[in-house]
Protein backbone atom coordinates (compact mmCIF):
# COMPACT_ATOMS: atom_id res chain seq x y z
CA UNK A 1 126.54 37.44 66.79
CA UNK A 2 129.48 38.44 69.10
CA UNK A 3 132.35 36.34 68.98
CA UNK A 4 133.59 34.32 71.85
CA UNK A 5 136.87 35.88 72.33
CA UNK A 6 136.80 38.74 74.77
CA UNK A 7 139.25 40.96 76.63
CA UNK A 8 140.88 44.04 75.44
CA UNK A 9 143.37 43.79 72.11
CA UNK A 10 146.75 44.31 73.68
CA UNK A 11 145.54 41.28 75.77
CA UNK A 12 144.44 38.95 73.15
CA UNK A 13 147.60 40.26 70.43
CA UNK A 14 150.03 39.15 73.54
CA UNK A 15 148.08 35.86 74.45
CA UNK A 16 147.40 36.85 77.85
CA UNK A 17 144.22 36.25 80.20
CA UNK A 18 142.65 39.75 80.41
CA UNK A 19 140.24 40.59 83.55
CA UNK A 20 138.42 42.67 81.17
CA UNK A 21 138.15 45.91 84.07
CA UNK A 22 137.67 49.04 82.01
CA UNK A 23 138.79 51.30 80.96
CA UNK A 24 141.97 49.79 81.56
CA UNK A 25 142.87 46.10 82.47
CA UNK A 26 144.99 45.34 85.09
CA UNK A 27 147.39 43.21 82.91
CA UNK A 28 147.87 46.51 80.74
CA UNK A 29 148.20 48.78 84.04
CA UNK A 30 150.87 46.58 85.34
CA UNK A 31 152.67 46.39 82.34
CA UNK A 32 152.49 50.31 81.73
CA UNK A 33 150.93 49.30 78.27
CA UNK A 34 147.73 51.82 76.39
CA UNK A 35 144.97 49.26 77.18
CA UNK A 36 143.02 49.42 73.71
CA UNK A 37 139.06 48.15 73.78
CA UNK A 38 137.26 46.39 70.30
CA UNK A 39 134.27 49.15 69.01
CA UNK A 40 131.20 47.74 68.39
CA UNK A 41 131.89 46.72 64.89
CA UNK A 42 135.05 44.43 66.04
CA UNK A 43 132.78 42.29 68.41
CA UNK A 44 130.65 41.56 65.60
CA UNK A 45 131.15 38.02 63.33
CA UNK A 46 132.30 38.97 59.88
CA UNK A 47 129.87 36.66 58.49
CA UNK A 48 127.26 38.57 59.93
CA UNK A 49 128.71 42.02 59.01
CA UNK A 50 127.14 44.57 56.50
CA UNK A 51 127.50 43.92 52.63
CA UNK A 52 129.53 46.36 50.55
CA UNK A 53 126.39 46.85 48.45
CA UNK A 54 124.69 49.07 51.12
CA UNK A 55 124.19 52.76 49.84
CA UNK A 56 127.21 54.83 50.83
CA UNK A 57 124.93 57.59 50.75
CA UNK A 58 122.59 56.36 53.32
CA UNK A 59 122.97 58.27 56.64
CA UNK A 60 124.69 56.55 59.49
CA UNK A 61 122.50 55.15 62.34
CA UNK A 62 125.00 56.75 64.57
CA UNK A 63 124.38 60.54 62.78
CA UNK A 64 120.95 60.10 63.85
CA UNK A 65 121.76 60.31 67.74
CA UNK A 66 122.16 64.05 69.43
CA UNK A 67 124.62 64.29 72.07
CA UNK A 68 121.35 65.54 74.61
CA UNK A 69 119.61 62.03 74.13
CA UNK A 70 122.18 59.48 74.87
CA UNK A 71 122.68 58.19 78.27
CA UNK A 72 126.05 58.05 79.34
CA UNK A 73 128.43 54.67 77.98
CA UNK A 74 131.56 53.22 78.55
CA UNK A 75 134.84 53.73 76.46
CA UNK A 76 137.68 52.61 74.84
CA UNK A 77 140.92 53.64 76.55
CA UNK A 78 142.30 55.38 74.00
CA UNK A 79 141.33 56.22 70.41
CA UNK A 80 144.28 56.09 67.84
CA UNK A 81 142.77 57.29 64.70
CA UNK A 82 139.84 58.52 63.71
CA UNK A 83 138.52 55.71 61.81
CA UNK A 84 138.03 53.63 65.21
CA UNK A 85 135.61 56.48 67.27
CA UNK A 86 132.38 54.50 67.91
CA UNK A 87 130.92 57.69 69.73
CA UNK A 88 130.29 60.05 66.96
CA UNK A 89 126.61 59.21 67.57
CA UNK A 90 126.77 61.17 70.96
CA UNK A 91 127.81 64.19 69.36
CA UNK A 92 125.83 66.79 68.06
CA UNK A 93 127.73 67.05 64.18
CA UNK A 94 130.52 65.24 62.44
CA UNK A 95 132.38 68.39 62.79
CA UNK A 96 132.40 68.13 66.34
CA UNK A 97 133.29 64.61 66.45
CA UNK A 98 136.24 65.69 64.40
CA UNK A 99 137.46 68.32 66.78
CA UNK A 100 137.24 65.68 69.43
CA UNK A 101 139.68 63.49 67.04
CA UNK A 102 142.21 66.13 67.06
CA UNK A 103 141.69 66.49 70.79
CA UNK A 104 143.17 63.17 71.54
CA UNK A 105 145.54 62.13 68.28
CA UNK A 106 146.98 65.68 68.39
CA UNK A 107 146.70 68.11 71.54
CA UNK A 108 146.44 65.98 74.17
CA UNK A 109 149.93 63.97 73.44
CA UNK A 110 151.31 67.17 73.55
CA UNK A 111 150.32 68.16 77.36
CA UNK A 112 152.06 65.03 78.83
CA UNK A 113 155.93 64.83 79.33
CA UNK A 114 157.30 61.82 77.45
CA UNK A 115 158.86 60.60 80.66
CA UNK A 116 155.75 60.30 82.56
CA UNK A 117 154.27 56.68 83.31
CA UNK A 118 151.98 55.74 79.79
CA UNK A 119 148.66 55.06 82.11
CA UNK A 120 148.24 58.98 82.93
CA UNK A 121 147.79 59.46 79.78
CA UNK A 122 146.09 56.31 78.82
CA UNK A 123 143.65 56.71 81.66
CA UNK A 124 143.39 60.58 81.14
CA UNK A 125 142.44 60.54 77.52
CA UNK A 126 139.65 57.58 77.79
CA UNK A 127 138.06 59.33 80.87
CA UNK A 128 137.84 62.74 79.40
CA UNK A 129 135.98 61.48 76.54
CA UNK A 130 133.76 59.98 78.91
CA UNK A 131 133.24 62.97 80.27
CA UNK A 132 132.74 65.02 77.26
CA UNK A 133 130.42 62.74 76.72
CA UNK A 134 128.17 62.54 79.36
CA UNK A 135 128.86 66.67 80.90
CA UNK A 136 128.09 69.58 78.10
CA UNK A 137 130.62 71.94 79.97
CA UNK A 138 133.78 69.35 79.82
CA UNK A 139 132.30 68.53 76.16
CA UNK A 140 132.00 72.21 74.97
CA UNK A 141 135.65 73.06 77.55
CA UNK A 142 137.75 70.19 74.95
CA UNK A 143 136.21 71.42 71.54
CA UNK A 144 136.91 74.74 72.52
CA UNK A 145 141.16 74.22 72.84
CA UNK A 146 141.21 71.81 70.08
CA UNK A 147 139.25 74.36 67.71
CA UNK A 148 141.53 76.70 68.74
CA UNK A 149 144.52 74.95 68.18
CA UNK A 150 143.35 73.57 64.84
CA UNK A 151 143.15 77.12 63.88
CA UNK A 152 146.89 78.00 64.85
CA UNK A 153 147.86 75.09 62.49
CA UNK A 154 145.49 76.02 59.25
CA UNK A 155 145.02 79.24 60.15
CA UNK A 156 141.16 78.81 59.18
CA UNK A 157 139.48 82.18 60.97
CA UNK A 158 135.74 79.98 61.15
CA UNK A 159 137.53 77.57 63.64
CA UNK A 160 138.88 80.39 65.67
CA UNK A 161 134.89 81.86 65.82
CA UNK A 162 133.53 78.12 66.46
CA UNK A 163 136.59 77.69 69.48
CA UNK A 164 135.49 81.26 71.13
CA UNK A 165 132.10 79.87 71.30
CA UNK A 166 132.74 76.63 72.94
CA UNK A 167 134.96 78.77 75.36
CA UNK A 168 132.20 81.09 76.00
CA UNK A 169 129.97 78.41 76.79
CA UNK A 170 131.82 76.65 79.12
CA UNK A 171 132.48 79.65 81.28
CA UNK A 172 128.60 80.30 81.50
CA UNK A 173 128.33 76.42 82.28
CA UNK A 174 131.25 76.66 84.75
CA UNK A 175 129.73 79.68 86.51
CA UNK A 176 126.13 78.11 86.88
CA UNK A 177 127.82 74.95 88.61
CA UNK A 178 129.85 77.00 90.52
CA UNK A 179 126.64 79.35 91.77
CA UNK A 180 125.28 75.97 92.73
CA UNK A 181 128.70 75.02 94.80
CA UNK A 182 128.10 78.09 96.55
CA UNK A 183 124.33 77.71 97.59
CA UNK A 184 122.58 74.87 100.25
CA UNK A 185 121.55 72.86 97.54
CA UNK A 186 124.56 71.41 96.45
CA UNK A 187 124.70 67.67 97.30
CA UNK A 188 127.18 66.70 99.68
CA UNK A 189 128.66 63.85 97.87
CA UNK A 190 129.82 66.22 94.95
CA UNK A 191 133.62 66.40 96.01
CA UNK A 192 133.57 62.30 96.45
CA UNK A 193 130.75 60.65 94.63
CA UNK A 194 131.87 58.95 91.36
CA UNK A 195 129.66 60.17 89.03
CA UNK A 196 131.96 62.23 87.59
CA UNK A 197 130.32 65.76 88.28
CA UNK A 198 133.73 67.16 90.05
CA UNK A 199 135.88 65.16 87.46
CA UNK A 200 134.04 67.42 84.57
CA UNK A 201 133.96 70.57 86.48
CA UNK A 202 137.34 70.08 87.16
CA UNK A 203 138.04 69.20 83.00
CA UNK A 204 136.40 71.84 82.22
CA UNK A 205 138.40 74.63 84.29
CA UNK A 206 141.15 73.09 82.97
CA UNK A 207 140.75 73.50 79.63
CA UNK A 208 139.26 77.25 79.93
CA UNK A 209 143.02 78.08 81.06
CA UNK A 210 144.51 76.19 78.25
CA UNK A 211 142.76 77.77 76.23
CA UNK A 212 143.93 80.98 77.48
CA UNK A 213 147.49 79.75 76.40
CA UNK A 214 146.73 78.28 73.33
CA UNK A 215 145.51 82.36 72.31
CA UNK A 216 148.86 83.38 72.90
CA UNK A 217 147.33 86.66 73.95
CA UNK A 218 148.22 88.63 76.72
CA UNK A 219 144.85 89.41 77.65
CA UNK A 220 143.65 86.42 78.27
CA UNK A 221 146.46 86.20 81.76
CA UNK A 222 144.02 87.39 84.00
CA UNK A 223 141.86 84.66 82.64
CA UNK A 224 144.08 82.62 83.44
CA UNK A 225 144.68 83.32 87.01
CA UNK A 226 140.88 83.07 88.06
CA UNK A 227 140.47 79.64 86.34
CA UNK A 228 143.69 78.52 88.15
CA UNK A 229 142.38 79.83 91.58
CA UNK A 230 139.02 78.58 91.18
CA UNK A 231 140.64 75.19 90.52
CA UNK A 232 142.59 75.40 93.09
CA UNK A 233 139.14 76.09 95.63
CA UNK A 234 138.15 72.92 94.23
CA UNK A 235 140.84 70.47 94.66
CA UNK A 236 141.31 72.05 98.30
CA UNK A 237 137.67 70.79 99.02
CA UNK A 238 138.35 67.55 97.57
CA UNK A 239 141.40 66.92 99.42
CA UNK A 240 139.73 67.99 102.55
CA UNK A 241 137.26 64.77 102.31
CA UNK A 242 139.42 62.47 99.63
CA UNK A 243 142.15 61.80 98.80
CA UNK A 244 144.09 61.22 95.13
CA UNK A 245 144.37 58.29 94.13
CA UNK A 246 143.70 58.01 90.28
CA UNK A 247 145.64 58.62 87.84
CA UNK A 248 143.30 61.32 86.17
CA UNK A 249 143.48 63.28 90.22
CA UNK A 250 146.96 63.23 89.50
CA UNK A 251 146.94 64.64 86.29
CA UNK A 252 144.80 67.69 87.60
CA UNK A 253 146.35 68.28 90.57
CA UNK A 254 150.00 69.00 88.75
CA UNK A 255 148.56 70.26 85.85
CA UNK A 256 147.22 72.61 88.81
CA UNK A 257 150.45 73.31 90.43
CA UNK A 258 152.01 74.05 87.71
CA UNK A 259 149.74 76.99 86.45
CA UNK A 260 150.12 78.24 90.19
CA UNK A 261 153.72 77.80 90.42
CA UNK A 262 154.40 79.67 86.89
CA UNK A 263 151.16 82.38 87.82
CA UNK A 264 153.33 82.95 91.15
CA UNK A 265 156.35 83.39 89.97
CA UNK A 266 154.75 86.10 86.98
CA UNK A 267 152.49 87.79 89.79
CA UNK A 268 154.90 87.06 93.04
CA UNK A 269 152.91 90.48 94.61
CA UNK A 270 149.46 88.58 94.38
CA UNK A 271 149.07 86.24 97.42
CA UNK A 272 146.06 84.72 95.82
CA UNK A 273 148.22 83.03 93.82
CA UNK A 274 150.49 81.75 96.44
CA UNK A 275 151.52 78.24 96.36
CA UNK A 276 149.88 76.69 99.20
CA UNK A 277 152.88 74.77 100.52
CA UNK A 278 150.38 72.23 103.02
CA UNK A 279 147.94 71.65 100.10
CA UNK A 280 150.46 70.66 97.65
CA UNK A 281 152.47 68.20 100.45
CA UNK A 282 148.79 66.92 100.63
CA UNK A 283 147.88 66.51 97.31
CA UNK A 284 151.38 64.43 96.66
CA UNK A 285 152.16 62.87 99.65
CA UNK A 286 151.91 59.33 97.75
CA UNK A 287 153.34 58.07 94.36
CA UNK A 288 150.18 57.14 91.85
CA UNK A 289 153.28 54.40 90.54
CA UNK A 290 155.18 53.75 93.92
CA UNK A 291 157.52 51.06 92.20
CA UNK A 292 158.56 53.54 88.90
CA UNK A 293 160.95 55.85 89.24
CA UNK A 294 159.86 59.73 90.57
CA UNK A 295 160.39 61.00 87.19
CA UNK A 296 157.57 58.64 85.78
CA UNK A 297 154.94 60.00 88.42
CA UNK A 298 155.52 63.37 87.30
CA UNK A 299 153.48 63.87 84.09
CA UNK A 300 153.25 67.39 84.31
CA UNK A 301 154.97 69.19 86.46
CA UNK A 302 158.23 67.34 85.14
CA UNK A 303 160.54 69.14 88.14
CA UNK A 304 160.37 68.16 91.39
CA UNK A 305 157.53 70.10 93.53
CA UNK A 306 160.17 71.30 96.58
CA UNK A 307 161.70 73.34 93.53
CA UNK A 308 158.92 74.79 92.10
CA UNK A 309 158.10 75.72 95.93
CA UNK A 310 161.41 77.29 96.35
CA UNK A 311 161.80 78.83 93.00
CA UNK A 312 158.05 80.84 93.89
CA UNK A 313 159.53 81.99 97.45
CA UNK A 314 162.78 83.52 95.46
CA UNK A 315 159.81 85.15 93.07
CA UNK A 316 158.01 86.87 95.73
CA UNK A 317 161.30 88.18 97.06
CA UNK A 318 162.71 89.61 93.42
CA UNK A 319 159.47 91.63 92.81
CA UNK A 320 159.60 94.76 94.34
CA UNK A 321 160.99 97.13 94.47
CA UNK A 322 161.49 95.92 98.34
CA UNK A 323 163.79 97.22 101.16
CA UNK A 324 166.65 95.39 102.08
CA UNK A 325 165.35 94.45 105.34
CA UNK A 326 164.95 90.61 105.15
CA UNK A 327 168.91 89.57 105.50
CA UNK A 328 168.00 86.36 106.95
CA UNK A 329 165.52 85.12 104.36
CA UNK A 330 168.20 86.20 101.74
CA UNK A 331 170.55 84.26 103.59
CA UNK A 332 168.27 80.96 104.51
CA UNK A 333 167.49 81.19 100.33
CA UNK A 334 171.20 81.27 99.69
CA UNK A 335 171.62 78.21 101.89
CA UNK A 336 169.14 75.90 100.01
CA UNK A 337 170.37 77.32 96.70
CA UNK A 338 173.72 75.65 97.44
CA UNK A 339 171.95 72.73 98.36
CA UNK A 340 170.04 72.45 94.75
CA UNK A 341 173.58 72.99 93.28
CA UNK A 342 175.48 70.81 95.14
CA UNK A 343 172.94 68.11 93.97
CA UNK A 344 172.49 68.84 90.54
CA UNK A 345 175.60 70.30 89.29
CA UNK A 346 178.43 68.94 90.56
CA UNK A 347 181.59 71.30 91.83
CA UNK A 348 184.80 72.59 90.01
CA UNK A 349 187.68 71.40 92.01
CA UNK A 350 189.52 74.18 90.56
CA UNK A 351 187.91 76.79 92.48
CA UNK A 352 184.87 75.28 94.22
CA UNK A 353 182.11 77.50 91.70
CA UNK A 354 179.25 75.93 90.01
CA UNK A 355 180.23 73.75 87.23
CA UNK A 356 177.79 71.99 84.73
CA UNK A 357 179.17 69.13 82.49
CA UNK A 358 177.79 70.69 79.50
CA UNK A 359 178.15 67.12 77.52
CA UNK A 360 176.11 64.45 79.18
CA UNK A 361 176.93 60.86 77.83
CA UNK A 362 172.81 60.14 77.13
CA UNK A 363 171.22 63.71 77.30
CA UNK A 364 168.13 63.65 78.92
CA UNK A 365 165.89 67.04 77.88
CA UNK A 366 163.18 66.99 80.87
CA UNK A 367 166.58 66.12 83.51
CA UNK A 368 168.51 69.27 81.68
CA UNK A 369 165.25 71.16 81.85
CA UNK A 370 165.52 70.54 85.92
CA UNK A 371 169.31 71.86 85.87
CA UNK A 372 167.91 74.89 83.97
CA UNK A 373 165.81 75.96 86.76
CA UNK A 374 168.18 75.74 89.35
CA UNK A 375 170.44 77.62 87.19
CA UNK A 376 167.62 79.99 86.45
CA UNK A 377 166.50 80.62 90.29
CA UNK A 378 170.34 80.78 91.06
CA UNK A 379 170.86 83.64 88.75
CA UNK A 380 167.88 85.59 90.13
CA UNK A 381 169.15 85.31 93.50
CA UNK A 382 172.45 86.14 92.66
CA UNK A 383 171.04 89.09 91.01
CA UNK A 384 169.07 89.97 93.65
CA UNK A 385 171.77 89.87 96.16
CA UNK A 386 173.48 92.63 94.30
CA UNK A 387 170.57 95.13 93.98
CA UNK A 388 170.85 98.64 95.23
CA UNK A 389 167.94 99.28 97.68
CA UNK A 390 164.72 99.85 96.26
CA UNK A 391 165.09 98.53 93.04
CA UNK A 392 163.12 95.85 90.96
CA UNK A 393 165.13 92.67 89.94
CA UNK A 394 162.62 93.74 86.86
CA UNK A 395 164.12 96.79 86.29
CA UNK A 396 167.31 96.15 86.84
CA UNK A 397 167.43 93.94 83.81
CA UNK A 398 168.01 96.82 81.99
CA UNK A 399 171.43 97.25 83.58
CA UNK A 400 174.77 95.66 82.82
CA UNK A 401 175.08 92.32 84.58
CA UNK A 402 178.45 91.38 85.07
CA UNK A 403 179.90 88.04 84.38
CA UNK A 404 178.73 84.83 85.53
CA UNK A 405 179.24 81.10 85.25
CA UNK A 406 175.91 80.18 86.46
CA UNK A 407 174.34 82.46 83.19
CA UNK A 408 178.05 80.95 81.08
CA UNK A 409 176.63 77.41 82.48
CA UNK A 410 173.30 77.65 81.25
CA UNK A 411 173.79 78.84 77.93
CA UNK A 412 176.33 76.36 77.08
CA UNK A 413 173.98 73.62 77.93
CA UNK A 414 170.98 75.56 75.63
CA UNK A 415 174.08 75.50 72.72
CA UNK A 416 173.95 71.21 72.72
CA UNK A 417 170.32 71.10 73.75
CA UNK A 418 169.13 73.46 70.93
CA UNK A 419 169.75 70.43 68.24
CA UNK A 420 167.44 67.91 70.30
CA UNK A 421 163.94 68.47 68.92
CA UNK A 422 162.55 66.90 72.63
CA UNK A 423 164.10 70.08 73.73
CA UNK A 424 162.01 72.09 71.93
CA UNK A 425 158.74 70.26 72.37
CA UNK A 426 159.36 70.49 76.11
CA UNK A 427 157.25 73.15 76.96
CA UNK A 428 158.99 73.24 81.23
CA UNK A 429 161.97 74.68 79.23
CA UNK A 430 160.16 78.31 78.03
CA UNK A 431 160.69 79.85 81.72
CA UNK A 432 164.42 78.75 82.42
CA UNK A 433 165.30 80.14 79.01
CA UNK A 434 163.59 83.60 79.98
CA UNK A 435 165.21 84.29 82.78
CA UNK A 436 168.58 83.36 81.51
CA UNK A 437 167.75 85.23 78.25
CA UNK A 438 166.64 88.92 79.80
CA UNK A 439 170.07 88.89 81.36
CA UNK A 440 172.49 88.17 78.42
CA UNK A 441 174.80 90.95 77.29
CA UNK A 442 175.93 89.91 73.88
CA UNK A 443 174.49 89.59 70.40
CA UNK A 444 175.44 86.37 70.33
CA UNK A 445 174.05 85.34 73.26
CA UNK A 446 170.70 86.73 72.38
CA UNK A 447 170.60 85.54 69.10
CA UNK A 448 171.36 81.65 70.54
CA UNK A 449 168.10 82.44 73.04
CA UNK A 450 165.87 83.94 69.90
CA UNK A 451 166.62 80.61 68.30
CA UNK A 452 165.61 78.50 70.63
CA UNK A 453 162.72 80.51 71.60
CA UNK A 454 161.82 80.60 67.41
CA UNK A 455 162.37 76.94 67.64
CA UNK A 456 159.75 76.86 69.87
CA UNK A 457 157.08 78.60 68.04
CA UNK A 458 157.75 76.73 64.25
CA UNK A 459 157.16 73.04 66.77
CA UNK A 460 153.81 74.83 67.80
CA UNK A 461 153.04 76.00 64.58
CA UNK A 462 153.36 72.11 63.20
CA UNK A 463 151.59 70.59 65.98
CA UNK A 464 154.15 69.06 67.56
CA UNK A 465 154.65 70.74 71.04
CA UNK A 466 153.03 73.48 72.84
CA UNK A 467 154.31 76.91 73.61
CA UNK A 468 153.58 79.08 76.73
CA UNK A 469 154.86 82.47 76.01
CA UNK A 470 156.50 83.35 79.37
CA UNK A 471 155.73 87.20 80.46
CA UNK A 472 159.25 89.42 79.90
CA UNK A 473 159.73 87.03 76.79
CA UNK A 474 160.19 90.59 74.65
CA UNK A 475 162.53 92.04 76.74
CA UNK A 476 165.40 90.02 74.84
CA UNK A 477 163.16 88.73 71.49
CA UNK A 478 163.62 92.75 69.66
């Protein structure tokens, strides 16, 4: 007998009229609150429950469902523990509903920036189940990263078997859909119907190049790049007939971005990894939450996007080695640099050079972590500037430096940041701290950048933030 009451808990906990639209209510959108739905068991009367006597050996009605013979249902927004999944029955073992547990109570959290709006992740989270759910390839794409990242934490070698599995499936499942993309009898609707067959090819790519993080293994960064470039194919077909406007698109699309902008600033030579500069201004020419601030629609990507744009043109220029024939490029680069500064770090009136308040009254980590790239692509570009012709910035980090304030800025702001433990679950921080790093010239120095880098690692290694290894990262870790 179901009770009477209905709407969604946060709804009936605040007293509130709830429209009952799932997965998330509009009252809990609004109000930028997780929108949490009763299972199955909480609709039911207590009077009308199960008795305690019942054989706790009996098998569960749910066990007795395989994943392949259940049509697809409708979730709860987000699952907080594991006690409260209802959809074990969907899956094919309780050791696979388990992975999917750790999927959303531990990895997941730790792919969203804490200053992002709460429905991306909200809505993110309850739709991917879905999708695991009802699409083998996004279902076999999540078990795969969160076997693999249960094995960096227990360091069990049978979960890091079971996770190359599930990887190894979904890259066979990817490539069949993607031989089907390719052919005349791929249905028209796929890039806008909303039956979620691009939303799970598009989970699943994702989580193939996670994966290829999560390894920590250098051999897995051409992996990387295809996955990112086939995603990329994808969302530039989808943009060509819809536009994003959910807060899952928006998740993808940066999450996108920012594997392009960090693949094109490691392989600047490759131009299939150029950012497309009229595909991204497409992809976020409107705010998902036009009345938060921008920091909250930036989930993600964390910086703004006309940074990560200009940081990847100062990347193709550093890799070389290159002839000093583009003067004007160098100098239209310089030009915007000062603009970035002049924003974000406000000017000495001593003597008019970069200057960096290196004690901020409420310091903000992911704001900092913006002031680190700027100082980051400044020091490149200064670097650059100075080369000899024919040399590789690359190789000419390897040679004495010379002072400078912008590097003297940066590492004074690492020194206060280093204490803040959002600092080191920030994973937008790894790159800034590279760059800096390779270029320091004392043992001090090096040893404050080791730190923070080793900081880094014992987060990941507790589950509580994620670390991408940026390439050149041993150049200053001996």
């Amino acid at each position: 007998m179901l009770r009477t009451k209905t709407g969604c808990l946060i709804c009936r906990r605040r007293r509130k009229k709830c429209d009952e639209s799932k997965p998330r209510c509009e009252r809990c959108i609004k109000s930028g609150r997780q929108c949490h739905w009763p299972s199955a068991g909480q609709h039911l009367d207590k009077r009308h429950r199960f008795r305690s006597h019942e054989s706790p050996h009996e098998p569960s009605r749910a066990g007795r469902f395989a994943y392949r013979d259940t049509a697809p249902c409708e979730l709860p927004c987000t699952i907080p523990c594991h006690r409260q999944l209802s959809i074990a029955r969907v899956f094919d073992s309780d050791s696979e509903s388990r992975l999917l547990a750790h999927f959303v109570e531990r990895l997941c959290p730790l792919l969203f920036l804490t200053t992002g709006h709460p429905a991306f992740q909200g809505d993110c989270i309850s739709y991917g189940i879905e999708l695991s759910i009802r699409f083998e390839a996004a279902r076999t794409g999540v078990l795969a990263c969160s076997a693999l990242h249960l094995y960096s934490l227990t360091l069990d070698r049978r979960l890091k078997a079971v996770a190359l599995n599930y990887y190894s499936a979904t890259v066979s499942s990817v490539y069949r859909v993607f031989q089907s993309i390719n052919t005349a009898t791929c249905p028209k609707d796929f890039f806008t119907s909303c039956d979620g067959r691009y939303d799970a090819l598009m989970l699943s790519i994702v989580s193939l190049y996670l994966y290829g993080h999560l390894t920590g293994e250098s051999d897995y960064g051409q992996d990387i790049a295809q996955h990112v470039v086939g995603a990329m194919q994808l969302l530039r077909s989808r943009l060509a007939l819809k536009g994003i406007n959910r807060p899952f698109d928006w998740v993808i699309a940066e999450s996108i971005f920012y594997q392009l902008f960090m693949l094109s600033v490691r392989y600047a030579s490759d131009w299939t990894l150029r950012v497309d500069e009229e595909i991204w201004n497409e992809a976020f020419r409107c705010s998902i939450f036009p009345d938060s601030p921008p920091i909250a629609n930036r989930p993600i990507l964390g910086i703004p996007v006309s940074l990560c744009r200009f940081i990847a043109r100062i990347a193709r220029l550093c890799h070389g080695p290159l002839p000093h024939y583009i003067p004007e490029f160098v100098s239209l680069l310089q030009h915007e640099m000062r603009d970035w500064e002049s924003w974000l770090l406000p000017l000495d009136s001593s003597d008019r050079a970069v200057f960096y308040n290196a004690v901020p009254i409420e310091p903000n980590p992911v704001d900092d972590t913006t002031v680190m790239y700027v100082l980051a692509a400044s020091i490149l570009l200064e670097r650059f500037s100075t080369l000899p012709d024919g040399l590789s910035l690359e190789t000419s980090f390897q040679s004495n430096f010379g002072p400078s304030k912008r590097r003297e800025h940066a590492l004074g702001l690492v020194r206060q940041l280093i204490l803040d433990v959002r600092w080191a679950k920030n994973y937008l921080a790894a790159w800034p701290t590279m760059i800096i790093g390779t270029l320091v010239e004392t043992e001090e120095d090096a040893s404050l950048l080791k730190q923070d880098s080793d900081q880094r690692q014992i987060v990941a290694a507790r589950g509580e933030g994620i670390f991408l290894k940026p390439r050149a990262l041993d150049l200053w870790q001996g």
